[in-house]
Protein backbone atom coordinates (compact mmCIF):
# COMPACT_ATOMS: atom_id res chain seq x y z
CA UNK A 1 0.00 0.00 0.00
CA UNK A 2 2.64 2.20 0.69
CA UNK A 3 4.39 1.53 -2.50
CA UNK A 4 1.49 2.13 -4.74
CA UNK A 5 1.18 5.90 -2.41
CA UNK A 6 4.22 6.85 -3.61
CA UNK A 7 4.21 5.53 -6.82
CA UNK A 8 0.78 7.55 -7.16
CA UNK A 9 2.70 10.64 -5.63
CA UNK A 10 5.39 10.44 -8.44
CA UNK A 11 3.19 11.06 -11.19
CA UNK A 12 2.64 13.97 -13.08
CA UNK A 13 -0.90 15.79 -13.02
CA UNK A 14 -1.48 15.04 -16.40
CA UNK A 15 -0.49 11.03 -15.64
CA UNK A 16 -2.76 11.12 -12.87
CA UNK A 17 -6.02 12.91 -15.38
CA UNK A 18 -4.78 10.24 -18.60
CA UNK A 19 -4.76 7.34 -15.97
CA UNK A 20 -8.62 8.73 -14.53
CA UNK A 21 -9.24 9.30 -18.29
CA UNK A 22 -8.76 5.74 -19.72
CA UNK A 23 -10.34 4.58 -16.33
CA UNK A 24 -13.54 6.18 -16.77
CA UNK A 25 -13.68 5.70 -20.35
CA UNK A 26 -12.97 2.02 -20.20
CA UNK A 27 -15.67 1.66 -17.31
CA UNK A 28 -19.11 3.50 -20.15
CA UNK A 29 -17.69 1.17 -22.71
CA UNK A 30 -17.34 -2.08 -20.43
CA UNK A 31 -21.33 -1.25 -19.41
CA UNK A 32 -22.58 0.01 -23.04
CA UNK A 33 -25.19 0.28 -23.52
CA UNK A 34 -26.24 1.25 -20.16
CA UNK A 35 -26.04 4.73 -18.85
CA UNK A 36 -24.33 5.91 -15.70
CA UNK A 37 -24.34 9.19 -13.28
CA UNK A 38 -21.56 10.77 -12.31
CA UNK A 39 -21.94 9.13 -8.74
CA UNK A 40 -22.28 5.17 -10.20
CA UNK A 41 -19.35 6.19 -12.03
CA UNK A 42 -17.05 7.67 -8.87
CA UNK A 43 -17.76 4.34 -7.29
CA UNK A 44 -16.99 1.55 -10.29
CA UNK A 45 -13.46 3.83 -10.96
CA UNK A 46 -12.90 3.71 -6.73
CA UNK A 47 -13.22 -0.09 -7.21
CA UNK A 48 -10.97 -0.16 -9.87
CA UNK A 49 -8.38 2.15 -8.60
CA UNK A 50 -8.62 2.09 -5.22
CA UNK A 51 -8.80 5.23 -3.85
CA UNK A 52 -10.85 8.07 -6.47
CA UNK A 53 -11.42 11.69 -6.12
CA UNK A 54 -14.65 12.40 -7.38
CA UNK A 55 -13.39 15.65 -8.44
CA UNK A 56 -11.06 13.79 -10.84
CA UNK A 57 -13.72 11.61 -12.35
CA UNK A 58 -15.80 14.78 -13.15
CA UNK A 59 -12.32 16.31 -14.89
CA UNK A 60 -11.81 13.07 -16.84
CA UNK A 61 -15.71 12.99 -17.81
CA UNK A 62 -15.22 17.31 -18.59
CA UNK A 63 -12.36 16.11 -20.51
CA UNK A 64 -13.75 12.86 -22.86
CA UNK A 65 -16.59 14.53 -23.57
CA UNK A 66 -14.77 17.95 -25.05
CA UNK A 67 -12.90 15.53 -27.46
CA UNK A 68 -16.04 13.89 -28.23
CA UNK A 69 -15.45 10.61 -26.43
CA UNK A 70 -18.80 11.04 -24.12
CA UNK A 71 -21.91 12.33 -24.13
CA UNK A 72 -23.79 13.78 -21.28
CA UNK A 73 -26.98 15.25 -20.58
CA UNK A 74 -26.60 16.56 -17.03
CA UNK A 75 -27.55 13.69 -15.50
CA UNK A 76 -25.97 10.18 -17.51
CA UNK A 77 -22.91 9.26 -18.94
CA UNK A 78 -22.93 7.05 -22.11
CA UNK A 79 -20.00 6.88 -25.17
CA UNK A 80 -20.55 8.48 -28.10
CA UNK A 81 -20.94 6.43 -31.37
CA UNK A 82 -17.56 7.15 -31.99
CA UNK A 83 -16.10 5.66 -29.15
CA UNK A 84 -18.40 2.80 -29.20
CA UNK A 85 -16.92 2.19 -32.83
CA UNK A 86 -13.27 2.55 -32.15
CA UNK A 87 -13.68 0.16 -29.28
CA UNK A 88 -15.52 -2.09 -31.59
CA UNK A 89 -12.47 -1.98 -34.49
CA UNK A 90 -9.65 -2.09 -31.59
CA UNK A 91 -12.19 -5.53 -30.66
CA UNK A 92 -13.74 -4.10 -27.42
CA UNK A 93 -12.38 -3.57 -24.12
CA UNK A 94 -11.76 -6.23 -21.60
């Protein structure tokens, strides 16, 4: 546990928002076609990771959905068709 605190520490900002930003983005396509809030989605990324900052989730969903990745209506989360087809050509997420 330690280890992993200061492995976490050593990262750079922008390491820490890509690693949040693959995490959430992985999590909408693993549950496709189902749509999440914000809160469902803090707590499947926590899982995953460990330890989440829901702040951090709501940057990384700010973020995927400015390039296009997500789509949001105020209150769910889903991929956009684009996502849903790259992850469909790269032969899904596991």
């Amino acid at each position: 546990m330690h280890d992993e605190d200061i492995r976490r520490r050593s990262l750079a900002p922008a390491q820490e928002d890509e690693i949040m930003e693959r995490s959430v983005l992985t999590q909408v396509l693993l549950l496709h076609p189902a749509q999440l809030t914000i809160l469902e989605l803090s707590l499947r990324v926590e899982s995953d990771l460990r330890e989440c900052d829901q702040d951090a989730v709501e940057r990384a969903v700010r973020e995927l959905a400015r390039d296009g990745l997500l789509t949001c209506d105020c209150r769910r989360l889903a991929p956009s068709r684009a996502a849903v087809r790259f992850d469909e050509l790269l032969g899904g997420v596991n």
